[in-house]
PDB file of N, CA and C in Angstrom:
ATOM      1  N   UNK A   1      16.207  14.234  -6.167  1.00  0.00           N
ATOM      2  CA  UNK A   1      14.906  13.778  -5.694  1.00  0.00           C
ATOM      3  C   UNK A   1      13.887  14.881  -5.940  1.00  0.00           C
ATOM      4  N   UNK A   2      12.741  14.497  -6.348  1.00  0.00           N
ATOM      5  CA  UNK A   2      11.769  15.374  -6.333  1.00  0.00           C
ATOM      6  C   UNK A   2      10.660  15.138  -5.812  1.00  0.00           C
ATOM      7  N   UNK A   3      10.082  16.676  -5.446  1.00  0.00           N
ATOM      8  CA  UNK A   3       9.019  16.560  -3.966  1.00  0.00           C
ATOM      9  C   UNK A   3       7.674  16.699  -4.688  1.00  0.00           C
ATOM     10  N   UNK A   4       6.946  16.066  -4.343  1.00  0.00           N
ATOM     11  CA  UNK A   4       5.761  16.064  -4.175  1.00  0.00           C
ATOM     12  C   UNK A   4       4.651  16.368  -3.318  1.00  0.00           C
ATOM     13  N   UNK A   5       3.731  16.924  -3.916  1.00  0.00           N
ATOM     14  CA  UNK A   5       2.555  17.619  -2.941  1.00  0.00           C
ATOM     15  C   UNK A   5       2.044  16.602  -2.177  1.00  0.00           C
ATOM     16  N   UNK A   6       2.097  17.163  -0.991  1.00  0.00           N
ATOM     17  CA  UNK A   6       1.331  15.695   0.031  1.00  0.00           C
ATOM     18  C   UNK A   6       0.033  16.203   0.553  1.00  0.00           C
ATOM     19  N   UNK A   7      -1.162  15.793   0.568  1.00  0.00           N
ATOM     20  CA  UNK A   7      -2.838  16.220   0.585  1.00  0.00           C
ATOM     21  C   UNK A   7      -3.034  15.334   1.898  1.00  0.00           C
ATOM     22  N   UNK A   8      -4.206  16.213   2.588  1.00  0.00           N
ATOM     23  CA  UNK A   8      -4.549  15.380   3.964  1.00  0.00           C
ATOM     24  C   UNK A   8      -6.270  15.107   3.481  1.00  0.00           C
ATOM     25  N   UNK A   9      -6.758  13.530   3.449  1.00  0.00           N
ATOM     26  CA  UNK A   9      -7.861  13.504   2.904  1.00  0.00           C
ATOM     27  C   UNK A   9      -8.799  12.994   4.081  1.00  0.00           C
ATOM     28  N   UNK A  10      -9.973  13.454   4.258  1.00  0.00           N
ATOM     29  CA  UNK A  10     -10.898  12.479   5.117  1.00  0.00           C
ATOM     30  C   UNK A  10     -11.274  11.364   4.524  1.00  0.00           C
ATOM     31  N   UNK A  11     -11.887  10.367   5.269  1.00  0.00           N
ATOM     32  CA  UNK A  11     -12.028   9.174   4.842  1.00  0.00           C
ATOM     33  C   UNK A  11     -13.271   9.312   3.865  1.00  0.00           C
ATOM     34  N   UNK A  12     -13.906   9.738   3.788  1.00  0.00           N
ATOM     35  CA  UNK A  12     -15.090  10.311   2.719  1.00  0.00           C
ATOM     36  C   UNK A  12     -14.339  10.128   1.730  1.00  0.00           C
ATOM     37  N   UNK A  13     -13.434  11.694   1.622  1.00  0.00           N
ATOM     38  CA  UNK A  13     -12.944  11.625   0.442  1.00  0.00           C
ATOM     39  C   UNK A  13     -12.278  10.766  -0.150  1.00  0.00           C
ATOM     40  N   UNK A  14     -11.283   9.266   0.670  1.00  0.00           N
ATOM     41  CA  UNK A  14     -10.994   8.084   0.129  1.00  0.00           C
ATOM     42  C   UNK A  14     -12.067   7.443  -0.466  1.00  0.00           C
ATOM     43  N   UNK A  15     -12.895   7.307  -0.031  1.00  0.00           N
ATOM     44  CA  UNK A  15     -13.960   6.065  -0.263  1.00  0.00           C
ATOM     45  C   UNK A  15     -14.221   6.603  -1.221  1.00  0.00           C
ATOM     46  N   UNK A  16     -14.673   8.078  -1.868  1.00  0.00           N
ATOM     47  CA  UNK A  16     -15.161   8.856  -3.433  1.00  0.00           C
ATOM     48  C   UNK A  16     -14.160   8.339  -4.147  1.00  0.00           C
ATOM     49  N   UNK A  17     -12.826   8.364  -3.928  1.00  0.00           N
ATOM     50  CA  UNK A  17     -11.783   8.100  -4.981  1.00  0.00           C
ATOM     51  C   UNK A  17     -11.973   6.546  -5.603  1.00  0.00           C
ATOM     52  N   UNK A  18     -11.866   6.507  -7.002  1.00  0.00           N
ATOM     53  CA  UNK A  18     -12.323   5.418  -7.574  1.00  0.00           C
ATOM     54  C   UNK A  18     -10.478   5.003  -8.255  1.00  0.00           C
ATOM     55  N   UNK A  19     -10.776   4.117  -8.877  1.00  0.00           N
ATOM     56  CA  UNK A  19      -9.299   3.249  -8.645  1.00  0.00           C
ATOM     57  C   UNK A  19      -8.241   4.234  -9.620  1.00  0.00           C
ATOM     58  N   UNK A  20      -7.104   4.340  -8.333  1.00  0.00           N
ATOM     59  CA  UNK A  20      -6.229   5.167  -9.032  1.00  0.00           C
ATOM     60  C   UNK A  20      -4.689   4.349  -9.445  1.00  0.00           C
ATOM     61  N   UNK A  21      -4.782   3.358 -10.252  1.00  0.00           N
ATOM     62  CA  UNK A  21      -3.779   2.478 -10.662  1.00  0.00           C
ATOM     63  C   UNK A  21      -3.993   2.957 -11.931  1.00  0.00           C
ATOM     64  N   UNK A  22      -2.231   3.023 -12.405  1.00  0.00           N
ATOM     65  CA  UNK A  22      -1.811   3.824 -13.723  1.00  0.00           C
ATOM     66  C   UNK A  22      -2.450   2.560 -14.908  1.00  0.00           C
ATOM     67  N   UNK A  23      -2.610   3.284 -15.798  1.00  0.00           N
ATOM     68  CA  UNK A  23      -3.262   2.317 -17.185  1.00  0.00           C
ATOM     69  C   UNK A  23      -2.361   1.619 -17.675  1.00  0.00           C
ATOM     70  N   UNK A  24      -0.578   1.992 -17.421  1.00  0.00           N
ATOM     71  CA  UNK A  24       0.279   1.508 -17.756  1.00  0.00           C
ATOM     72  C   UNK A  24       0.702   0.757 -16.860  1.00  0.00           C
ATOM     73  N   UNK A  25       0.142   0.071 -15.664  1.00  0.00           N
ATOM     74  CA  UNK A  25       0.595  -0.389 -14.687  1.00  0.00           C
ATOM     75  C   UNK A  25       0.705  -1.902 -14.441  1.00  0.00           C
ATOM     76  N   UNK A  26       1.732  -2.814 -14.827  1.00  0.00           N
ATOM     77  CA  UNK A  26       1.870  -4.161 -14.899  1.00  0.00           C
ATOM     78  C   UNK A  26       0.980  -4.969 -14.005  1.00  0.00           C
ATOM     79  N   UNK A  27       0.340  -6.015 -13.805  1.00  0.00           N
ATOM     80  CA  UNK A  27      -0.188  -7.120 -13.561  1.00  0.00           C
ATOM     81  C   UNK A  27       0.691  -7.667 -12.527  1.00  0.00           C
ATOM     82  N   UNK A  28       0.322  -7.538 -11.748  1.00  0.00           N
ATOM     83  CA  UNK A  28       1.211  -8.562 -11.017  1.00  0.00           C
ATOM     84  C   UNK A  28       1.176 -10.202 -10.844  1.00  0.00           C
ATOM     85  N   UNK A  29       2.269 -10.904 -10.033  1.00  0.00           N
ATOM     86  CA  UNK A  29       2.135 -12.499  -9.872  1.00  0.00           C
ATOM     87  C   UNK A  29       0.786 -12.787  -9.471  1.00  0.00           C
ATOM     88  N   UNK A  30       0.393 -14.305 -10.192  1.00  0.00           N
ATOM     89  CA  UNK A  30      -0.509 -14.593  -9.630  1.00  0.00           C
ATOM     90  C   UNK A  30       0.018 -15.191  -8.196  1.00  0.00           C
ATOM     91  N   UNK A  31      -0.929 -15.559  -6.948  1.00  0.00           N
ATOM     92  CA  UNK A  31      -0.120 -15.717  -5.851  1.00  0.00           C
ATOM     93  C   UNK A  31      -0.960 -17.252  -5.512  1.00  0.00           C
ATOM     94  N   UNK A  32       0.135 -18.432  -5.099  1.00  0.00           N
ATOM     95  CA  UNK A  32      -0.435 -19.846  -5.133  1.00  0.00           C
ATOM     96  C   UNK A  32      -1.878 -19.432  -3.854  1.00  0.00           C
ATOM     97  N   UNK A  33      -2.834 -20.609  -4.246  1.00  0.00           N
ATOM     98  CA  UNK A  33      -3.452 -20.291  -3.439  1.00  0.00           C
ATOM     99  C   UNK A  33      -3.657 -20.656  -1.484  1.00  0.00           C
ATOM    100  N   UNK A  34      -2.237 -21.449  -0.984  1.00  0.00           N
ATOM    101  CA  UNK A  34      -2.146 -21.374  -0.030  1.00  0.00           C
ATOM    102  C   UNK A  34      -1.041 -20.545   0.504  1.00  0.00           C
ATOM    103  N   UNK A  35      -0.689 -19.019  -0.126  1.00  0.00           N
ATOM    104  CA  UNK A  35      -0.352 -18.057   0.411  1.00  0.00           C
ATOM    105  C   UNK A  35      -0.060 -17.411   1.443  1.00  0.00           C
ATOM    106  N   UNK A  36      -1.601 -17.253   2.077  1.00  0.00           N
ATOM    107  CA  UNK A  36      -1.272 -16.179   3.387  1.00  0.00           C
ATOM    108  C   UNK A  36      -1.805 -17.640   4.404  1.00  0.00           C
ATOM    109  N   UNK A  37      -1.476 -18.691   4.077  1.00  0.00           N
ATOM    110  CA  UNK A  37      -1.756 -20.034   5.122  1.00  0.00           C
ATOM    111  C   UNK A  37      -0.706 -19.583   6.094  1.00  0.00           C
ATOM    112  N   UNK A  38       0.597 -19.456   5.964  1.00  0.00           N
ATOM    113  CA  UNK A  38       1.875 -19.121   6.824  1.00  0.00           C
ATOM    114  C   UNK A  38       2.037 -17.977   6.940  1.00  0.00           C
ATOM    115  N   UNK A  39       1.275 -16.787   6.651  1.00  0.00           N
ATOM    116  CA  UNK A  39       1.639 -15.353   6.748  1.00  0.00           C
ATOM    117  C   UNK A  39       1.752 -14.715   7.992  1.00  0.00           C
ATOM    118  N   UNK A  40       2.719 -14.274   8.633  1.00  0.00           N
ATOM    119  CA  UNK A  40       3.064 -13.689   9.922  1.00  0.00           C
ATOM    120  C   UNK A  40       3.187 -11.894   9.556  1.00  0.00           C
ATOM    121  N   UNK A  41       2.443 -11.551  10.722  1.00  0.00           N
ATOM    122  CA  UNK A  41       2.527  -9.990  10.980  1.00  0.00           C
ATOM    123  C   UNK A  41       3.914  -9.937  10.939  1.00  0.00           C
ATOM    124  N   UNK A  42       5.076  -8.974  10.861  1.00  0.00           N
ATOM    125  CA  UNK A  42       5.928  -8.583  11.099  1.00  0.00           C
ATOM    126  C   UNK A  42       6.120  -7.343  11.946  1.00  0.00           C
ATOM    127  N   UNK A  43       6.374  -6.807  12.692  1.00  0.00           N
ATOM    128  CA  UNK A  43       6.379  -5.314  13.417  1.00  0.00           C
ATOM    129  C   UNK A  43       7.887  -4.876  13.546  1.00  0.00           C
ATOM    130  N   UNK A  44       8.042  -3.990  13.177  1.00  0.00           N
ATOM    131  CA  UNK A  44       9.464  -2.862  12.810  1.00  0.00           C
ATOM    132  C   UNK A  44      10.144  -3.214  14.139  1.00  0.00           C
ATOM    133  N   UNK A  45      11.385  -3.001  14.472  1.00  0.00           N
ATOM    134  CA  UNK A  45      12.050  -2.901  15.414  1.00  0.00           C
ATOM    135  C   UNK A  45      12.042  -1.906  16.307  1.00  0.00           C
ATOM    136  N   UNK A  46      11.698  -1.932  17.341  1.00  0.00           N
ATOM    137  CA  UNK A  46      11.132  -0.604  18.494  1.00  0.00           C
ATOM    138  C   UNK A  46      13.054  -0.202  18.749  1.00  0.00           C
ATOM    139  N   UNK A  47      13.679  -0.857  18.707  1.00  0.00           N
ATOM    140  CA  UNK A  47      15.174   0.188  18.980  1.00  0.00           C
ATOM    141  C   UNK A  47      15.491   1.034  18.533  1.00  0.00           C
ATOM    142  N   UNK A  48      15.068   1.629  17.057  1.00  0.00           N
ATOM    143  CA  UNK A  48      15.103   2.719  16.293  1.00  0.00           C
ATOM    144  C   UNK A  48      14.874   3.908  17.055  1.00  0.00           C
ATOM    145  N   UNK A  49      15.548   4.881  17.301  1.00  0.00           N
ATOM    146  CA  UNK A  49      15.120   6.376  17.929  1.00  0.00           C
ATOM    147  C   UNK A  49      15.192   7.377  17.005  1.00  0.00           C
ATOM    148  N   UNK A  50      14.378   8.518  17.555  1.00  0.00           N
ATOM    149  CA  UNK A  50      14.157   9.108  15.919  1.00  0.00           C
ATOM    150  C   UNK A  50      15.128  10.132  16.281  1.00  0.00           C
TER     151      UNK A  50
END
């Protein structure tokens, strides 16, 4: 595995960042358009202890 530098940004500096999707980066599905009609939040399982 290899590590990577992890940066702490303010939200400024998100909003300056302009789109960072690779040039080589596939297209994804188109998605039907009654989609998120049935879409449910999901929330992680709180039994997990760290």
């Amino acid at each position: 595995m290899t590590r990577k530098k992890l940066t702490t940004l303010t939200l400024e500096e998100v909003l300056k960042m302009k789109d960072r999707t690779r040039d080589d980066a596939p297209e994804g599905p188109s998605l039907p358009k009654d989609f998120w009609r049935n879409a449910k939040v999901v929330y992680p399982d709180h039994s997990k202890k760290a």
